[in-house]
N, C-alpha and C. Protein backbone atom coordinates (compact mmCIF):
# COMPACT_ATOMS: atom_id res chain seq x y z
N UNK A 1 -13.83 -0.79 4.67
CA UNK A 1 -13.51 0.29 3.75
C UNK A 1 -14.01 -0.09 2.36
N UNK A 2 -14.95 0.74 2.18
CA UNK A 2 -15.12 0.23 0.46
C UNK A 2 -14.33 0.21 -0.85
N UNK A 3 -14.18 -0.49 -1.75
CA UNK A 3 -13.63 -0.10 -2.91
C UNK A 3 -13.74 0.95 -3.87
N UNK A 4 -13.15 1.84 -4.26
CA UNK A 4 -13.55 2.48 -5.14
C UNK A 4 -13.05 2.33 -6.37
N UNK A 5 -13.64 2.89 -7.77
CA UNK A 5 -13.27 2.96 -8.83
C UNK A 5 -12.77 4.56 -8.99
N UNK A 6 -11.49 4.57 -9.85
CA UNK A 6 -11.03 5.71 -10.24
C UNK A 6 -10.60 5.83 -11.51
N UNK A 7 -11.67 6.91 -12.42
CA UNK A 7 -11.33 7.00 -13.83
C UNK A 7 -9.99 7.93 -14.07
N UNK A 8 -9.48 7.01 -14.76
CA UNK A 8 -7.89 7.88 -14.68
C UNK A 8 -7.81 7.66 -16.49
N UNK A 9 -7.32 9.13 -17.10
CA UNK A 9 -7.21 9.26 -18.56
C UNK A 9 -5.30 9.16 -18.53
N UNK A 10 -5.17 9.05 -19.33
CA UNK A 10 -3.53 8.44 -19.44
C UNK A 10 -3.18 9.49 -20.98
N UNK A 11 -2.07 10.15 -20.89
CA UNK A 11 -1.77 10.97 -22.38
C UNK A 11 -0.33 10.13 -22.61
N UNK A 12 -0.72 9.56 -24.21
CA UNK A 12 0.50 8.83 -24.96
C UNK A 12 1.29 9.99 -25.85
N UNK A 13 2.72 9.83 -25.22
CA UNK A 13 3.51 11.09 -26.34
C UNK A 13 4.38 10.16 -27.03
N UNK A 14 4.52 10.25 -28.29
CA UNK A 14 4.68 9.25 -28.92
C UNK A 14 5.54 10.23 -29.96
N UNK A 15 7.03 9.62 -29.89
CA UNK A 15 7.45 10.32 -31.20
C UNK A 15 8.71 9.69 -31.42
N UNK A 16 9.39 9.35 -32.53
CA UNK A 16 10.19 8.60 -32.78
C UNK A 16 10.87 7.03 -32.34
N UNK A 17 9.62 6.54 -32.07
CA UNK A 17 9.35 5.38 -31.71
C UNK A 17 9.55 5.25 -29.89
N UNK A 18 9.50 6.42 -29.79
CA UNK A 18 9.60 6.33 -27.82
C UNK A 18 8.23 6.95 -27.12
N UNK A 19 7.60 6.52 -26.05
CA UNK A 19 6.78 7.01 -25.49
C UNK A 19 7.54 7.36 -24.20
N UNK A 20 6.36 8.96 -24.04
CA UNK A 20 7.20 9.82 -22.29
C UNK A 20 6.24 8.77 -21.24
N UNK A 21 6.96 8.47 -20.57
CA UNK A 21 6.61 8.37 -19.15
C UNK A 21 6.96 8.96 -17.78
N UNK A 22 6.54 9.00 -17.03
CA UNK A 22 7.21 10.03 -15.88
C UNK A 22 7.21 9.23 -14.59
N UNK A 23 7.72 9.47 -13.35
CA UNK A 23 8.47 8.52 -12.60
C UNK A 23 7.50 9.48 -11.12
N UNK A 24 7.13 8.93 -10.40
CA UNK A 24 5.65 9.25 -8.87
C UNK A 24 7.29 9.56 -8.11
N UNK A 25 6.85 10.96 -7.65
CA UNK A 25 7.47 11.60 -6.69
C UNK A 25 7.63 10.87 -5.00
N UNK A 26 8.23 10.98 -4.27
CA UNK A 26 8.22 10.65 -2.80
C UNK A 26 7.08 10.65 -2.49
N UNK A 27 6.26 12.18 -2.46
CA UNK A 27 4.99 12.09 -1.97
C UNK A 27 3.69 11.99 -2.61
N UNK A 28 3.65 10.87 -3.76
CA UNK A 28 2.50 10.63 -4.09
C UNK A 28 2.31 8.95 -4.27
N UNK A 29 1.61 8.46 -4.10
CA UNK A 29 0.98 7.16 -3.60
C UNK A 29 2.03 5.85 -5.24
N UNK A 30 2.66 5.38 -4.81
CA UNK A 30 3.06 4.85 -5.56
C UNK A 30 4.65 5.09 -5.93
N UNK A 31 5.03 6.21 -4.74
CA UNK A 31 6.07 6.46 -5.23
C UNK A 31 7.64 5.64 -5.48
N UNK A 32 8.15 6.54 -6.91
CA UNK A 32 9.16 5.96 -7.63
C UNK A 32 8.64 4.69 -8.74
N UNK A 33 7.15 4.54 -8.50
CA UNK A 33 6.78 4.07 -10.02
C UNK A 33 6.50 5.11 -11.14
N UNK A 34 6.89 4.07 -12.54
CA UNK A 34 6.45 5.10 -13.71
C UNK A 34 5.25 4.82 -14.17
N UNK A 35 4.52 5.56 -15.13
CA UNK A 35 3.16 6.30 -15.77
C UNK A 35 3.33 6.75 -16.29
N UNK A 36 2.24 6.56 -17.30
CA UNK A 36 1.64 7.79 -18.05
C UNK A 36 1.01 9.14 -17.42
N UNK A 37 1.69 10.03 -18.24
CA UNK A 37 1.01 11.45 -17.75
C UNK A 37 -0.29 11.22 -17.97
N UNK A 38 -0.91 11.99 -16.60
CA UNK A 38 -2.60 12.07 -17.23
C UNK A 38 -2.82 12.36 -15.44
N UNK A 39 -4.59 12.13 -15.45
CA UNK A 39 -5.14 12.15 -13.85
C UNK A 39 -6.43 11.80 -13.84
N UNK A 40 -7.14 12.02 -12.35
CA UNK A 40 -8.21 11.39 -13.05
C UNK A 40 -9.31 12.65 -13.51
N UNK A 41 -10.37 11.65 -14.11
CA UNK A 41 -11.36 12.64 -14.62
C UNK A 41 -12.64 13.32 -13.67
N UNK A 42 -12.85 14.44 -13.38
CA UNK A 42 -13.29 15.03 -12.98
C UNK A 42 -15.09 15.03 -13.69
N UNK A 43 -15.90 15.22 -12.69
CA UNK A 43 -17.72 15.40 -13.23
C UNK A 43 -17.40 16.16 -14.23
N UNK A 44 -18.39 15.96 -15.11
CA UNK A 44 -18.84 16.84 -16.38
C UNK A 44 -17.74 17.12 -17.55
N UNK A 45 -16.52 16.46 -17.15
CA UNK A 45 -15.40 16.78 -18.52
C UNK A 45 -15.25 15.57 -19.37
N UNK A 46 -14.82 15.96 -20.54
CA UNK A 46 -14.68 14.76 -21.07
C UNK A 46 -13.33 14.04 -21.44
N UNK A 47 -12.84 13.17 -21.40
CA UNK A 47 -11.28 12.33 -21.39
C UNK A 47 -10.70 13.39 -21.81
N UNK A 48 -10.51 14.27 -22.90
CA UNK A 48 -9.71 15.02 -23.59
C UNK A 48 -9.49 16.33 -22.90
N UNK A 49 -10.59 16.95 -22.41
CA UNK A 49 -10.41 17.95 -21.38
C UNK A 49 -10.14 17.59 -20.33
N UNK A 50 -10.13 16.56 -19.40
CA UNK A 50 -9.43 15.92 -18.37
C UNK A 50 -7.82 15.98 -18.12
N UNK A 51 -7.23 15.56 -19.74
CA UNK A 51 -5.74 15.21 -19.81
C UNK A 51 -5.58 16.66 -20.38
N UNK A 52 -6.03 17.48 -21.16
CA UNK A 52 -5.45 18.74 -21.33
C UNK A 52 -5.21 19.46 -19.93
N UNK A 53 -6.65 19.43 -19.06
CA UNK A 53 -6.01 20.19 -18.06
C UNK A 53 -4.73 19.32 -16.62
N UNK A 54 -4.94 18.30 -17.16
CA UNK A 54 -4.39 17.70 -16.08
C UNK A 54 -2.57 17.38 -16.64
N UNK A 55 -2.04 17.61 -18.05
CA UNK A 55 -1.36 18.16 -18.63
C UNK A 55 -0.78 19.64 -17.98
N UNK A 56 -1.91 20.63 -18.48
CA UNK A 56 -1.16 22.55 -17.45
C UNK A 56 -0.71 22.40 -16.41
N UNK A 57 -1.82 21.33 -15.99
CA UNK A 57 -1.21 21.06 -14.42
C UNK A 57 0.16 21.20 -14.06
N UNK A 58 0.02 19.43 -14.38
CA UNK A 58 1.39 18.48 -14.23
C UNK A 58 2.77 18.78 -15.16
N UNK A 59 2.52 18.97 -16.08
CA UNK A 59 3.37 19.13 -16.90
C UNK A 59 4.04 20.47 -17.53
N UNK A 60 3.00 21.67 -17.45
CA UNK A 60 3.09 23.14 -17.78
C UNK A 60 2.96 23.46 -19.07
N UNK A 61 2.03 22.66 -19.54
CA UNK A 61 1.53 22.62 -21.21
C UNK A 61 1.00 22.69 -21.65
N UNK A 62 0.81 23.39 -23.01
CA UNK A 62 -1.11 22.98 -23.73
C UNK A 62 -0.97 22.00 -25.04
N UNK A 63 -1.75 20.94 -24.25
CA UNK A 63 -1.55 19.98 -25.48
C UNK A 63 -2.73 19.67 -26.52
N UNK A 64 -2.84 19.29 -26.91
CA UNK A 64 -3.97 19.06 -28.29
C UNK A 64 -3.86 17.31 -28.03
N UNK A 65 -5.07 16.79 -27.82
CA UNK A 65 -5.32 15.57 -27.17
C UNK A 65 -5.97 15.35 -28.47
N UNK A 66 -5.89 14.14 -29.08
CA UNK A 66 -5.43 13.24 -30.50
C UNK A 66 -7.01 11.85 -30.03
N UNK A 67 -6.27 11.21 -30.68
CA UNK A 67 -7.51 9.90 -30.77
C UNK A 67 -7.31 8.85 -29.39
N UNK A 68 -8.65 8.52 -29.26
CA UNK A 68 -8.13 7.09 -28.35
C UNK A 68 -7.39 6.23 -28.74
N UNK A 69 -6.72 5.76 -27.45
CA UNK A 69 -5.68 4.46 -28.21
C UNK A 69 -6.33 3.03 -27.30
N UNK A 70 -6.67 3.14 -26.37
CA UNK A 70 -6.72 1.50 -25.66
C UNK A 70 -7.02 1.80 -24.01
N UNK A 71 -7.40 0.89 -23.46
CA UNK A 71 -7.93 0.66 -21.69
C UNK A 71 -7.34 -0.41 -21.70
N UNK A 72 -7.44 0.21 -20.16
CA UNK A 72 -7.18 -1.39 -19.29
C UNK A 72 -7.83 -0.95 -17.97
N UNK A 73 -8.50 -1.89 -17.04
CA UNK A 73 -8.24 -1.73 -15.80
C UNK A 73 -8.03 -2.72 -14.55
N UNK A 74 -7.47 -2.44 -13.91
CA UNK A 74 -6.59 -3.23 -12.88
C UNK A 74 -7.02 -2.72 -11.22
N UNK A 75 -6.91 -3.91 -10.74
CA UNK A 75 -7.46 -3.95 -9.06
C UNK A 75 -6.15 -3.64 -8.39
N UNK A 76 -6.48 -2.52 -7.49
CA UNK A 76 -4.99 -2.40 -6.12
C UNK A 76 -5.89 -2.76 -5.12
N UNK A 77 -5.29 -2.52 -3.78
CA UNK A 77 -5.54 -2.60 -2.67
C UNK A 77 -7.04 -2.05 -2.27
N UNK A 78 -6.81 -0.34 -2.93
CA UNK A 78 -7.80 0.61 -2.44
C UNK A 78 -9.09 0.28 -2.96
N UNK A 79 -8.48 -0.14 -4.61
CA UNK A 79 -9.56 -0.21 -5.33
C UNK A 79 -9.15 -0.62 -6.88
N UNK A 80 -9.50 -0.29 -8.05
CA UNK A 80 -9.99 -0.50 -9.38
C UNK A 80 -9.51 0.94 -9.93
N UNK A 81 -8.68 0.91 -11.00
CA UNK A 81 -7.93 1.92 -11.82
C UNK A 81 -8.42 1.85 -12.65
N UNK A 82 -9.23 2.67 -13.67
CA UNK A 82 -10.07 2.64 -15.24
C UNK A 82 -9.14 3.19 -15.92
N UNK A 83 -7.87 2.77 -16.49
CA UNK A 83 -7.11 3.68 -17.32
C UNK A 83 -7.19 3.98 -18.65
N UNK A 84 -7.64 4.83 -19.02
CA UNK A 84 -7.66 5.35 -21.12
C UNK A 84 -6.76 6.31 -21.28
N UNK A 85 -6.58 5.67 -22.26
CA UNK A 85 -5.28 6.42 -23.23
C UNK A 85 -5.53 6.95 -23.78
N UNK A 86 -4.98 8.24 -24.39
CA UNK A 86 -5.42 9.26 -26.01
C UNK A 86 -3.79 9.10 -26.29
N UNK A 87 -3.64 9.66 -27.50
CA UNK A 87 -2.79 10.15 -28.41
C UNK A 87 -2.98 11.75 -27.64
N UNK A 88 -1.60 12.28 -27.50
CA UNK A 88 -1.02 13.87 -27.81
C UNK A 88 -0.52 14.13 -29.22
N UNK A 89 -1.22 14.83 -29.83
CA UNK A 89 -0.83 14.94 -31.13
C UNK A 89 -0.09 16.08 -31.40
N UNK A 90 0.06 17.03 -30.52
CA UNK A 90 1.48 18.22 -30.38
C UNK A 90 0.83 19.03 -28.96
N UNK A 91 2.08 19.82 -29.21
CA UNK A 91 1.66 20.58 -27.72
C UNK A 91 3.10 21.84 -27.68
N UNK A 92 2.26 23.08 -26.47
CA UNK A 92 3.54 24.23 -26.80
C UNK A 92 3.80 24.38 -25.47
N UNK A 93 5.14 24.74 -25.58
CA UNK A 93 5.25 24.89 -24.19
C UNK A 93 6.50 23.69 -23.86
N UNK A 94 6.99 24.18 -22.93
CA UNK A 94 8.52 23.26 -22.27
C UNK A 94 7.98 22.37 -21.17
N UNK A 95 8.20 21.43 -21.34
CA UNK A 95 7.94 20.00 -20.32
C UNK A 95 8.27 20.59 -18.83
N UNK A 96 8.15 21.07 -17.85
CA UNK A 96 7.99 20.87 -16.67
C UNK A 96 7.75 20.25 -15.35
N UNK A 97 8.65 19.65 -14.66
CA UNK A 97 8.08 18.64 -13.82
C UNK A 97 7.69 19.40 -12.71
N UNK A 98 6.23 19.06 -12.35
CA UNK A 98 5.55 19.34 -10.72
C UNK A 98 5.71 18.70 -9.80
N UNK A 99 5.03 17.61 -10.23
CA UNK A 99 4.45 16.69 -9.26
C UNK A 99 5.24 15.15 -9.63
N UNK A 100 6.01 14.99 -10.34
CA UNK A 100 6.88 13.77 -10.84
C UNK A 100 8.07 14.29 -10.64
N UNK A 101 8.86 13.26 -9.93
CA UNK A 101 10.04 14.15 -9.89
C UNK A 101 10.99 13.27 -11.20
N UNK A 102 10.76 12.69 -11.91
CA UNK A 102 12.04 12.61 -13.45
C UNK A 102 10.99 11.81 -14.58
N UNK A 103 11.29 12.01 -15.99
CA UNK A 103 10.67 11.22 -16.59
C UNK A 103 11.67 10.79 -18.05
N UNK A 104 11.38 9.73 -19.01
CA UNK A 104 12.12 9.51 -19.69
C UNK A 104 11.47 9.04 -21.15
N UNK A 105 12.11 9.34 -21.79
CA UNK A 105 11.81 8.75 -23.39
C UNK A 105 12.18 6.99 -23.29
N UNK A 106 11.22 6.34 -23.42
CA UNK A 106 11.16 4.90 -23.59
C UNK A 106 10.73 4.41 -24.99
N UNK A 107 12.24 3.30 -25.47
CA UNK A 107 11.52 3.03 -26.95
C UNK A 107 10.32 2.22 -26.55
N UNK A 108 9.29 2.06 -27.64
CA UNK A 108 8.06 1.62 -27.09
C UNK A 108 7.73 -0.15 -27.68
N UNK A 109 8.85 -0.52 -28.02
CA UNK A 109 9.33 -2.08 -27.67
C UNK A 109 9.66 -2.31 -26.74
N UNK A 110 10.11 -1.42 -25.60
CA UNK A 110 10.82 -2.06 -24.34
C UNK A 110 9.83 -1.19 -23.47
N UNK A 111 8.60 -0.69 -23.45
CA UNK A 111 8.06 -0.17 -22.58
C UNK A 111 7.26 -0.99 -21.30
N UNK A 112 6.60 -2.12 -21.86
CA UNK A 112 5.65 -3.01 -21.67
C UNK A 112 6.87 -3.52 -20.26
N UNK A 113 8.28 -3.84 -20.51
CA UNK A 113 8.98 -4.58 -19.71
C UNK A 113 9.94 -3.32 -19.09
N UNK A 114 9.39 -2.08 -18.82
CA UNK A 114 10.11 -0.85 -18.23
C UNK A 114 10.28 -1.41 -16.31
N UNK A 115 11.27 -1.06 -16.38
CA UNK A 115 10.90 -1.41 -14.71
C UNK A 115 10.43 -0.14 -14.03
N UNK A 116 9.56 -0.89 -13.39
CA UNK A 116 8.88 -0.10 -12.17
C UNK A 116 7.44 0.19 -12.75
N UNK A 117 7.31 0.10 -13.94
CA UNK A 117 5.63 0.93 -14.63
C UNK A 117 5.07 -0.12 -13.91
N UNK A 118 3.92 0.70 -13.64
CA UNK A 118 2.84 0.41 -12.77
C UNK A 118 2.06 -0.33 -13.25
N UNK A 119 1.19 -1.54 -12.45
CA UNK A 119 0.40 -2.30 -12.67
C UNK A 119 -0.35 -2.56 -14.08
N UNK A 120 -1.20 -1.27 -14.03
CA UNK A 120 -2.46 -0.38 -14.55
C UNK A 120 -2.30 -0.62 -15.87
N UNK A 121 -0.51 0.00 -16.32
CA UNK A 121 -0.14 0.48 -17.58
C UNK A 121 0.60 -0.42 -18.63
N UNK A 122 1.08 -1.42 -17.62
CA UNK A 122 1.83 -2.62 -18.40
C UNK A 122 0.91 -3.51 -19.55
N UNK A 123 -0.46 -3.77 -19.32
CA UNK A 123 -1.29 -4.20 -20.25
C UNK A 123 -1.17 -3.24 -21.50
N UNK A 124 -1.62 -1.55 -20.59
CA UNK A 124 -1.79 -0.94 -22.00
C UNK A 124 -0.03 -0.27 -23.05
N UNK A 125 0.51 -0.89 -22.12
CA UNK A 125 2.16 -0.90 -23.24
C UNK A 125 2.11 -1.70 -23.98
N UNK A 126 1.56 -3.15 -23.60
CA UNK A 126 1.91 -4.25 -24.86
C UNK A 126 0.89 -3.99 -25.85
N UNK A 127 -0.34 -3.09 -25.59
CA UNK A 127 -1.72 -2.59 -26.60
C UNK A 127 -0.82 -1.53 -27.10
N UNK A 128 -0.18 -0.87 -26.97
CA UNK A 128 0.50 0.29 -27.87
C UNK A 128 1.24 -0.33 -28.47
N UNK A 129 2.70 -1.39 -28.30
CA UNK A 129 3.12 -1.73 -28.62
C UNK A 129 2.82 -2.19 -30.57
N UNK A 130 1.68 -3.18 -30.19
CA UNK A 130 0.43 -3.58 -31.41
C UNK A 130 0.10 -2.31 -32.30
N UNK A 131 -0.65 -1.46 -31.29
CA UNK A 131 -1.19 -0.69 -32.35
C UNK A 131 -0.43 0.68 -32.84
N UNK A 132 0.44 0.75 -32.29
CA UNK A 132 1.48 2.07 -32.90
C UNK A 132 3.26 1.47 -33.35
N UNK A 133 3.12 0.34 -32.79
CA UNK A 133 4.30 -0.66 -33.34
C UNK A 133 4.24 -0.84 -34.67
């Protein structure tokens, strides 16, 4: 089985010193770990249109996707996770869960050591930590 790489954009909501994370439903690969909202990126879009639409999606929102913040990427089983981060710099619309079934405001000193966040994202918590700390 070959490895694959999967570009996955990650959206940081960041507001009063807590970042959202959201918690993998029963039926999606990883489930009952937390993440960053986001998905992966699709031909021809670019990071910001990726997480906006992958935002309506998931979340039921229109957000306004902000600056890069940081990568990381990390080896699973299947394969290689490319994760980038942006900044959400506002957004309208009421949080909705789809496809996550709970998510939570994490201060973003204790994110890096959240239990259960996933592999991928723990590097880029202690990089937020730094650069929005």
């Amino acid at each position: 089985m070959e490895k694959v790489t999967k570009e996955v954009m990650g959206a940081v909501f960041f507001e009063n010193g807590r970042i959202l994370v959201m918690r993998r439903a029963p039926f999606m690969s990883c489930p009952g770990s937390w993440e960053f909202p986001g998905g992966k990126l699709e031909a021809g879009e670019t990071p910001e249109q990726c997480l906006a639409r992958e935002l309506r999606e998931e979340l039921r929102i229109d957000a306004e996707i902000g600056e890069y913040l940081t990568e990381n990427s990390h080896g699973y089983d299947f394969g290689t996770v490319h994760l980038c981060v942006y900044r959400v710099t506002s957004w309208r619309g009421e949080i909705a869960l789809t496809v996550h079934d709970d998510m939570r405001w994490v201060p973003l000193k204790e994110l890096a050591d959240f239990p259960g966040l996933l592999p991928a994202d723990i590097p880029v918590a202690r990089a937020l930590e730094t650069r929005l700390g």
